[in-house]
PDB file of N, CA and C in Angstrom:
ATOM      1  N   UNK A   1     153.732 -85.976  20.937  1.00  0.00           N
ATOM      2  CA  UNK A   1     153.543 -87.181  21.677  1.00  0.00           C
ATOM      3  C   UNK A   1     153.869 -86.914  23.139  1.00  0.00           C
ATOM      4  N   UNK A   2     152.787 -87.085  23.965  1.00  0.00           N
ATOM      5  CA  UNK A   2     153.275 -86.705  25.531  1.00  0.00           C
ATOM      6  C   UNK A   2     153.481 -88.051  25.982  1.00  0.00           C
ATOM      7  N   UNK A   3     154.020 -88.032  27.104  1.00  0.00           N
ATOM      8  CA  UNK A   3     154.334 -89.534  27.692  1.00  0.00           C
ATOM      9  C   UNK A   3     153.459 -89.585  28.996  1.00  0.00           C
ATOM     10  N   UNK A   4     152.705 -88.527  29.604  1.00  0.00           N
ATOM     11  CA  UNK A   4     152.451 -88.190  30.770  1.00  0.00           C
ATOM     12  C   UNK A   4     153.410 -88.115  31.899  1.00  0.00           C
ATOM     13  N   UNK A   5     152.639 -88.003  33.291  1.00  0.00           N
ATOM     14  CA  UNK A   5     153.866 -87.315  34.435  1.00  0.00           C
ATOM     15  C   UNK A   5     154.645 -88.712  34.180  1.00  0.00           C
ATOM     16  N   UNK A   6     155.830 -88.744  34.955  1.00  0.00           N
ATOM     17  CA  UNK A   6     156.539 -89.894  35.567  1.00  0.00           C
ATOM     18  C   UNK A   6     156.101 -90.883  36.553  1.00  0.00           C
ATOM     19  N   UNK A   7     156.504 -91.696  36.792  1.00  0.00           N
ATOM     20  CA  UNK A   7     155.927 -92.873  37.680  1.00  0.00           C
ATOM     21  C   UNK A   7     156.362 -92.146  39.122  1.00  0.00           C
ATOM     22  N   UNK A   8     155.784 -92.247  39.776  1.00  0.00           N
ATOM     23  CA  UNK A   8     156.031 -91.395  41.347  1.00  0.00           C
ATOM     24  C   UNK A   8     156.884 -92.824  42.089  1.00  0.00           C
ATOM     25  N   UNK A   9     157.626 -92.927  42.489  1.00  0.00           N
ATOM     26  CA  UNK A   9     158.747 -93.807  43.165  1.00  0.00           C
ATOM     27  C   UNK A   9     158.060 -93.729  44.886  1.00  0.00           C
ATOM     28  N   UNK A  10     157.176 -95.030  45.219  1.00  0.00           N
ATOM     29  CA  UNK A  10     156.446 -94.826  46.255  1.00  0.00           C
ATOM     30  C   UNK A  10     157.004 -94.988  47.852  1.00  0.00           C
ATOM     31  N   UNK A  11     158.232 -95.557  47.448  1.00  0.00           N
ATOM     32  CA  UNK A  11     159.372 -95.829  48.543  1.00  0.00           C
ATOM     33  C   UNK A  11     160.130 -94.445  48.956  1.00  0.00           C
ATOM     34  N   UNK A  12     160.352 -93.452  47.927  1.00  0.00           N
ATOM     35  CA  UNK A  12     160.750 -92.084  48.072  1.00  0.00           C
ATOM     36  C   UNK A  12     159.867 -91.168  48.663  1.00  0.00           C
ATOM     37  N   UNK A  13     158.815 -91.519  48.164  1.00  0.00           N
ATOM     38  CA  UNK A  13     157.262 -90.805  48.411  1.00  0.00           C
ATOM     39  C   UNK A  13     157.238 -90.659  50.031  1.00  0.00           C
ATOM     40  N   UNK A  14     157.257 -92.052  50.360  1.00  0.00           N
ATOM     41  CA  UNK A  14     156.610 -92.562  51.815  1.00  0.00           C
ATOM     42  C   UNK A  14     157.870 -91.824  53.020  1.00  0.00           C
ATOM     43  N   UNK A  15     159.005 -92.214  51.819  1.00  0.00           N
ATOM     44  CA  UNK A  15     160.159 -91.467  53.131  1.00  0.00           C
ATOM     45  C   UNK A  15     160.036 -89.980  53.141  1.00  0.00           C
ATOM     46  N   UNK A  16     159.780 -89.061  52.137  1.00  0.00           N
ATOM     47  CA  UNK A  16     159.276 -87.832  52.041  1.00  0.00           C
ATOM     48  C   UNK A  16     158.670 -87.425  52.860  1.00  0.00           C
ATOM     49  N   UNK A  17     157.454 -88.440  52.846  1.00  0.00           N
ATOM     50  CA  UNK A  17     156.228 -87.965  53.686  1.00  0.00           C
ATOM     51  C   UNK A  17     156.570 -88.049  55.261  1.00  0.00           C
ATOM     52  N   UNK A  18     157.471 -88.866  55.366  1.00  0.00           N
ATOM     53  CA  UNK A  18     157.675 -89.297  56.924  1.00  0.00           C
ATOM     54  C   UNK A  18     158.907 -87.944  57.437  1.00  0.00           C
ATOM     55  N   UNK A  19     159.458 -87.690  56.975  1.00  0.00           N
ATOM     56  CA  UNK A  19     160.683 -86.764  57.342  1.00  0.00           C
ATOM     57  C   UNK A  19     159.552 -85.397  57.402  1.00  0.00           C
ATOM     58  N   UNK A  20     159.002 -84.889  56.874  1.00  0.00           N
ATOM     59  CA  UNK A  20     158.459 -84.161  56.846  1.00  0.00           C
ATOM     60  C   UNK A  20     157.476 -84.001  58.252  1.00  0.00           C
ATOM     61  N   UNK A  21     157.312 -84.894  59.312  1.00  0.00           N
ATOM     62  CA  UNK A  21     156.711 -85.048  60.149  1.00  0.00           C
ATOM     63  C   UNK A  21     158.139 -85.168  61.339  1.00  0.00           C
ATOM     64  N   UNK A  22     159.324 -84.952  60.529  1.00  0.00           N
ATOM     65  CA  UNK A  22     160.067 -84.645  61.777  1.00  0.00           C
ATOM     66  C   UNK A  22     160.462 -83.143  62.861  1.00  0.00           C
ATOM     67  N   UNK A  23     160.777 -83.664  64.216  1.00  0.00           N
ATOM     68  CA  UNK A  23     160.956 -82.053  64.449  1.00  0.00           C
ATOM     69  C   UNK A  23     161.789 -81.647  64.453  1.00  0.00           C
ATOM     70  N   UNK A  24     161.588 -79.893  63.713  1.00  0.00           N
ATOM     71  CA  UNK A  24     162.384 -79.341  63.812  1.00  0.00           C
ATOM     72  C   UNK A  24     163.232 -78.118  64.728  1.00  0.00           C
ATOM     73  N   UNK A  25     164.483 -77.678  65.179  1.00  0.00           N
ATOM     74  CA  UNK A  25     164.020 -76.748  66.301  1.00  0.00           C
ATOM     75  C   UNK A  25     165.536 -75.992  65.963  1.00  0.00           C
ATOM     76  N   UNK A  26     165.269 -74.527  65.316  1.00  0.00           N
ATOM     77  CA  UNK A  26     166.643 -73.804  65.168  1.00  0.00           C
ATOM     78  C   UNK A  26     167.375 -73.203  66.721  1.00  0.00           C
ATOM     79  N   UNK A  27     168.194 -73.306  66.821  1.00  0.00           N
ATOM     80  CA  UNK A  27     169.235 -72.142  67.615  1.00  0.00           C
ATOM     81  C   UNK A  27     170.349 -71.366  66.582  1.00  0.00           C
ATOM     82  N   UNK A  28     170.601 -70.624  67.910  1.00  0.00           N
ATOM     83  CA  UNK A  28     172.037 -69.311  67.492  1.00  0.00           C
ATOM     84  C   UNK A  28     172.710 -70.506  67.562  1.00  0.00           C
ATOM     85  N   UNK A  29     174.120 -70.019  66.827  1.00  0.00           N
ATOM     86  CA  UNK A  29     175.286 -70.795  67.311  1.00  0.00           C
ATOM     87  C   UNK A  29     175.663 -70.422  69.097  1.00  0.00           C
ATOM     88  N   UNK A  30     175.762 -71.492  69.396  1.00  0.00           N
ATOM     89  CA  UNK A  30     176.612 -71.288  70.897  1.00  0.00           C
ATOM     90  C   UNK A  30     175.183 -71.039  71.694  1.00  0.00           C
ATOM     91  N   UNK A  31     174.061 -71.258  71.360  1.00  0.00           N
ATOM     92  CA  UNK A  31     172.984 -71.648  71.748  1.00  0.00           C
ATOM     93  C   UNK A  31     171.958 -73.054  72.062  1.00  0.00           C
ATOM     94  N   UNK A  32     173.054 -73.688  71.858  1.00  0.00           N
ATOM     95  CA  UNK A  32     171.935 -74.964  72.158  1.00  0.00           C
ATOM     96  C   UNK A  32     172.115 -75.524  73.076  1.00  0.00           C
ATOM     97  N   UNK A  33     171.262 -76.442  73.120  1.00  0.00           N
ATOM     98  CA  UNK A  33     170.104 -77.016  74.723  1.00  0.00           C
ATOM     99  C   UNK A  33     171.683 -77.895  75.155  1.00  0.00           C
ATOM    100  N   UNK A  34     171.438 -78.025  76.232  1.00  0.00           N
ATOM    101  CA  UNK A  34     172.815 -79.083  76.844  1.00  0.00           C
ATOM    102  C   UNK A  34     172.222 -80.410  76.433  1.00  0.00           C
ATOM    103  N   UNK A  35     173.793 -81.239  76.253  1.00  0.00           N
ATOM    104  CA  UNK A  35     173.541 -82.619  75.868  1.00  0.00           C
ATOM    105  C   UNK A  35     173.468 -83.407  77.067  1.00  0.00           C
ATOM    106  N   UNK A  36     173.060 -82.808  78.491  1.00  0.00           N
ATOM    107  CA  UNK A  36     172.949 -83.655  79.117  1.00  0.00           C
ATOM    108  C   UNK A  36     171.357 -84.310  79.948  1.00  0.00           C
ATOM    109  N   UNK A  37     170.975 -85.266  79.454  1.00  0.00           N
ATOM    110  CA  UNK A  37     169.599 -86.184  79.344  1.00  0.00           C
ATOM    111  C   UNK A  37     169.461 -86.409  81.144  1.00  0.00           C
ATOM    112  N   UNK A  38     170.118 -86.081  82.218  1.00  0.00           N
ATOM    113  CA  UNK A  38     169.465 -86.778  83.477  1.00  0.00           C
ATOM    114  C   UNK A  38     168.663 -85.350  83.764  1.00  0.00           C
ATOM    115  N   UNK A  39     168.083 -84.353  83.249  1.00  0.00           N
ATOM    116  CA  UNK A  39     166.769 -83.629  84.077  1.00  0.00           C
ATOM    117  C   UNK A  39     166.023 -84.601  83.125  1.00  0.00           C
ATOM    118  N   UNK A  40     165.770 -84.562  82.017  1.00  0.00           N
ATOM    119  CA  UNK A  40     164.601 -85.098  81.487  1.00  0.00           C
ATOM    120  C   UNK A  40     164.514 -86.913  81.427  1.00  0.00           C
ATOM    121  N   UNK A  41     165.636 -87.347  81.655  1.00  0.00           N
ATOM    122  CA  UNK A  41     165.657 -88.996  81.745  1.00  0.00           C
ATOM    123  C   UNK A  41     165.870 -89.657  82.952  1.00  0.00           C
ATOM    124  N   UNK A  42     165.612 -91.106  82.996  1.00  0.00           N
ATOM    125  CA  UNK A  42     166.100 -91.848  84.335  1.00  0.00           C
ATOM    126  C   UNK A  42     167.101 -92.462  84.478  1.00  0.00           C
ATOM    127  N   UNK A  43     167.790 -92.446  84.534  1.00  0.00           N
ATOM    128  CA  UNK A  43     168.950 -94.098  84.347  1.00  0.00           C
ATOM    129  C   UNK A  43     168.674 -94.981  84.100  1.00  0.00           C
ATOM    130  N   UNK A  44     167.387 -95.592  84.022  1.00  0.00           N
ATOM    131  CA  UNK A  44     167.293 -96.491  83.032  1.00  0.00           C
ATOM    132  C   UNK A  44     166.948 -96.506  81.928  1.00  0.00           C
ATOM    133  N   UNK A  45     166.611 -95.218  81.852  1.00  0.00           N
ATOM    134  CA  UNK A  45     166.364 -94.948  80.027  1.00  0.00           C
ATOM    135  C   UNK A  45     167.428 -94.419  79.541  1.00  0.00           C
ATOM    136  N   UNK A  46     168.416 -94.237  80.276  1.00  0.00           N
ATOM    137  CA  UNK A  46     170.043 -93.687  79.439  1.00  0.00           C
ATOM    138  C   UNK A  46     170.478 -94.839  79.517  1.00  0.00           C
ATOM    139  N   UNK A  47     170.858 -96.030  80.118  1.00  0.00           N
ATOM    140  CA  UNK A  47     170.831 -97.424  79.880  1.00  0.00           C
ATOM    141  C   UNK A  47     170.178 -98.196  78.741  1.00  0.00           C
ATOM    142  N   UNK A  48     168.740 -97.557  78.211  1.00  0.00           N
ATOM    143  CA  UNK A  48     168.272 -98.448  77.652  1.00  0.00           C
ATOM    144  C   UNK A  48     168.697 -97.434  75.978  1.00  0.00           C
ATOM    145  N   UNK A  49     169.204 -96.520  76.226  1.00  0.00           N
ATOM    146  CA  UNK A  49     170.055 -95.483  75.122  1.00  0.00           C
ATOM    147  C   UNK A  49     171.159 -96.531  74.633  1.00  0.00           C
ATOM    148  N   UNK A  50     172.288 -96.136  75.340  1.00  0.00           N
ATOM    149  CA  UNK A  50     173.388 -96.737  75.489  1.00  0.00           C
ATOM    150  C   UNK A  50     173.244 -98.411  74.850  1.00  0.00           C
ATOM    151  N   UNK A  51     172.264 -99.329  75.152  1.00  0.00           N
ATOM    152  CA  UNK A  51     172.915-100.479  74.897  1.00  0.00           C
ATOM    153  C   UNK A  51     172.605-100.787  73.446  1.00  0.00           C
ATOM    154  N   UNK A  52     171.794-100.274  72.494  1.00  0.00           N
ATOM    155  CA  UNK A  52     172.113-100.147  70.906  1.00  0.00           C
ATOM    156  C   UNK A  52     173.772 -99.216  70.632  1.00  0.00           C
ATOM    157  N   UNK A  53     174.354 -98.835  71.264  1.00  0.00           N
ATOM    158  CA  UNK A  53     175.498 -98.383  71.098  1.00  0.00           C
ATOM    159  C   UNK A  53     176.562 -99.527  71.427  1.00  0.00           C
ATOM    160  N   UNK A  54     176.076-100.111  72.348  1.00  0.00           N
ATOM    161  CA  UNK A  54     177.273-101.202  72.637  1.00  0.00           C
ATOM    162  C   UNK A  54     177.079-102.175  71.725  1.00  0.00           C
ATOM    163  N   UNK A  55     175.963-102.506  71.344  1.00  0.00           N
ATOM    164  CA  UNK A  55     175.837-103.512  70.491  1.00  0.00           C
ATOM    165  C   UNK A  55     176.447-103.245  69.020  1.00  0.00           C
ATOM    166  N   UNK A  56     176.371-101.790  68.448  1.00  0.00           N
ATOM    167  CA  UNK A  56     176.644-101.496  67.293  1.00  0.00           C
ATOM    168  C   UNK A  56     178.356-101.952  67.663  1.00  0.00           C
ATOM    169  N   UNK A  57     179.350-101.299  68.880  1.00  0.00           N
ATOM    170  CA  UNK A  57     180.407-101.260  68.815  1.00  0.00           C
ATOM    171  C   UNK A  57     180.659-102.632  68.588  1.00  0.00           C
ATOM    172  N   UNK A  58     180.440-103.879  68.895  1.00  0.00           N
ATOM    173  CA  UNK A  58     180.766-104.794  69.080  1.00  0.00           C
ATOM    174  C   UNK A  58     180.783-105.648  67.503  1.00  0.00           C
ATOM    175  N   UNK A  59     179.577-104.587  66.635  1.00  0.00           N
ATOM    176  CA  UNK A  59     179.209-105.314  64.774  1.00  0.00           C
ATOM    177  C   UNK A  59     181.276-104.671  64.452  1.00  0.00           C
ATOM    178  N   UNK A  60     181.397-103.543  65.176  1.00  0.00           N
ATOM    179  CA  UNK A  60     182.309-102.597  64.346  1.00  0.00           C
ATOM    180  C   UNK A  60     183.451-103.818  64.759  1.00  0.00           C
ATOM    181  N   UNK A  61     183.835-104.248  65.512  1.00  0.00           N
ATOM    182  CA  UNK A  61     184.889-104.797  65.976  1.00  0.00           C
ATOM    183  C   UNK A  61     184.911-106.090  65.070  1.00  0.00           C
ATOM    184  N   UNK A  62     183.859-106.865  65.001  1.00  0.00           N
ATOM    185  CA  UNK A  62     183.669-107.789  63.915  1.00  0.00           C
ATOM    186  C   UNK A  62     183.009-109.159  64.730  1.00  0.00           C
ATOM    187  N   UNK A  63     182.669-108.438  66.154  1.00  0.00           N
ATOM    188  CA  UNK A  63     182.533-110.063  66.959  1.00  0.00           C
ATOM    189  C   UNK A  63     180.884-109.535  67.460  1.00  0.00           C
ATOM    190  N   UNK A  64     180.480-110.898  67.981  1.00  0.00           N
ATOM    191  CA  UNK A  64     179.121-110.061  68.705  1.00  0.00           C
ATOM    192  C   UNK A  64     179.581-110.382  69.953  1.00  0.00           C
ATOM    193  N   UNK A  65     178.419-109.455  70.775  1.00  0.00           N
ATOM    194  CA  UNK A  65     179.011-109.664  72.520  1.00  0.00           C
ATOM    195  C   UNK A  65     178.860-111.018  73.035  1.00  0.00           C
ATOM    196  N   UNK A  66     178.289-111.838  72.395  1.00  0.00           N
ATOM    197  CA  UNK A  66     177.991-113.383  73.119  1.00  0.00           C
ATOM    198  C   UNK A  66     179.192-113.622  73.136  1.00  0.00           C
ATOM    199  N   UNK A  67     179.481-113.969  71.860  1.00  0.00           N
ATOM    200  CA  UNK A  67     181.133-114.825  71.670  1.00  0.00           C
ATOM    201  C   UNK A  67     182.403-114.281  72.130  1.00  0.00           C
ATOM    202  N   UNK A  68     182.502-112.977  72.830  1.00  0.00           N
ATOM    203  CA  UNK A  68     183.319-112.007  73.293  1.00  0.00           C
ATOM    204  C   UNK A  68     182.896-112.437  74.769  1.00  0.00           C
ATOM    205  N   UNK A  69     184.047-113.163  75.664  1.00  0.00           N
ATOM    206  CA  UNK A  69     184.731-113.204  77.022  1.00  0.00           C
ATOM    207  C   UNK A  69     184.461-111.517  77.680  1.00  0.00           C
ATOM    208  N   UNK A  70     183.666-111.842  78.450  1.00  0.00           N
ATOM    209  CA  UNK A  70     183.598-109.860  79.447  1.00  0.00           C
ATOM    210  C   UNK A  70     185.356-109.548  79.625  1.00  0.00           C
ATOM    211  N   UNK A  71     186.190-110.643  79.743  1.00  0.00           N
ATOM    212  CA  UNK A  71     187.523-110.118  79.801  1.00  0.00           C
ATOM    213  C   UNK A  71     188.043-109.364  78.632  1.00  0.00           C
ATOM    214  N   UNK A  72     187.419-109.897  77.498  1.00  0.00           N
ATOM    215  CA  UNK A  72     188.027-109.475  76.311  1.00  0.00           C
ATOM    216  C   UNK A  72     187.736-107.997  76.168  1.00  0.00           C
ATOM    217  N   UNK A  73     186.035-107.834  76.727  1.00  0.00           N
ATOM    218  CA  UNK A  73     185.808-106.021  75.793  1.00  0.00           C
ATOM    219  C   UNK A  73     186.709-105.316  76.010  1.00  0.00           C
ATOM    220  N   UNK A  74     186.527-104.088  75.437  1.00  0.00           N
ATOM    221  CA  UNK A  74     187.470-103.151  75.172  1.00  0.00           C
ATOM    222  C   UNK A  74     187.025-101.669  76.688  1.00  0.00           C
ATOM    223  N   UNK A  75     186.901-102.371  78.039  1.00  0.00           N
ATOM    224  CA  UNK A  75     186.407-101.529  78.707  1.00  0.00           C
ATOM    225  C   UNK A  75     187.544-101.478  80.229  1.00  0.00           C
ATOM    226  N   UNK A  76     187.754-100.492  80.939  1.00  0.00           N
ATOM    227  CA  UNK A  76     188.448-100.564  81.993  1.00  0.00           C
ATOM    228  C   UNK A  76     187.353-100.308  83.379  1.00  0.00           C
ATOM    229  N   UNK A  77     187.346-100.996  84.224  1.00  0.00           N
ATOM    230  CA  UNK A  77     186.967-101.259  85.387  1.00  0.00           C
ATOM    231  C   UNK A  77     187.227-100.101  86.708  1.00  0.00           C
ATOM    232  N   UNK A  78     186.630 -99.309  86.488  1.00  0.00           N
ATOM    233  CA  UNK A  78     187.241 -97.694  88.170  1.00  0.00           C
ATOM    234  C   UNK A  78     185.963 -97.869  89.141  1.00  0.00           C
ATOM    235  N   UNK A  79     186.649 -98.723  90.092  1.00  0.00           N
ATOM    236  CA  UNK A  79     186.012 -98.439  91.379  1.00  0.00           C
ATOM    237  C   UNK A  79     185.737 -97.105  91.812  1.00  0.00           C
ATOM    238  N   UNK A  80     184.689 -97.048  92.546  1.00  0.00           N
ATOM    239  CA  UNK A  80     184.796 -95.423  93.694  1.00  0.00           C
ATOM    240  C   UNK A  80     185.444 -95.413  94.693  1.00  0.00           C
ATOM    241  N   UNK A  81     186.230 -94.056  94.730  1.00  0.00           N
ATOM    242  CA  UNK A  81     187.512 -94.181  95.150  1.00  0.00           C
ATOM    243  C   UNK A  81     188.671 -94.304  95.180  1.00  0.00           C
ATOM    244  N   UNK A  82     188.702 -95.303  93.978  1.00  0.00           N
ATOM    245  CA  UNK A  82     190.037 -95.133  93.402  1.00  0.00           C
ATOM    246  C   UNK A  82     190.942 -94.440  92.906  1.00  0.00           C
ATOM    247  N   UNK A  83     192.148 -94.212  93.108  1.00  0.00           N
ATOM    248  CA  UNK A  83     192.553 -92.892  92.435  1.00  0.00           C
ATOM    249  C   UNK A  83     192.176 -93.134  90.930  1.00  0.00           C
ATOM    250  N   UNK A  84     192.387 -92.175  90.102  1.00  0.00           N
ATOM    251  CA  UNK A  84     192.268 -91.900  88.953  1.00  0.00           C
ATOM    252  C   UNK A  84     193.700 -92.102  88.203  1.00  0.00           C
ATOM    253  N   UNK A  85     193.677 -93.064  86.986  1.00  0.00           N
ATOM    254  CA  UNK A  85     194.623 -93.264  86.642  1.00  0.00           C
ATOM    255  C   UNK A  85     194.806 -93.467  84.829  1.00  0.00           C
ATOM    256  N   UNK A  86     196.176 -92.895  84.147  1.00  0.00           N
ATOM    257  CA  UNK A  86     196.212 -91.919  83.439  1.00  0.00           C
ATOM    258  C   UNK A  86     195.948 -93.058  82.188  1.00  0.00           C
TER     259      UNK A  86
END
């Protein structure tokens, strides 16, 4: 009695298929590209990076940024110029 193949799981399938279209790019150790994005970006696209990060920090804390006072975040304020302080 055969049962034939298995049911192919089309949600697994589709993510399969999609990863497979990702890129890939090896280095040596102590070879890779610098993490720093201003030759290839603008400041406003490291801005427009950054603010899904602030937003995530703000799920982690438990508040969203609306209901959070700018006094409240968790950020410190350094003018230019100012000394640097510890």
């Amino acid at each position: 009695m055969s049962s034939g193949p298995a049911p192919v799981d089309t949600a697994a399938e589709e993510r399969r298929r999609k990863r497979a279209a990702w890129p890939i790019r090896q280095f040596r150790l102590g070879g890779e590209p610098s993490e720093d994005l201003s030759a290839t970006t603008t400041a406003e696209g490291r801005l427009a990076m950054m603010w899904p990060l602030a937003v995530d920090a703000f799920c982690v804390r438990g508040v969203s940024s609306a209901a959070s006072p700018r006094a409240a975040w968790p950020v410190k304020v350094r003018r230019l110029g100012d000394p640097e302080a510890d």
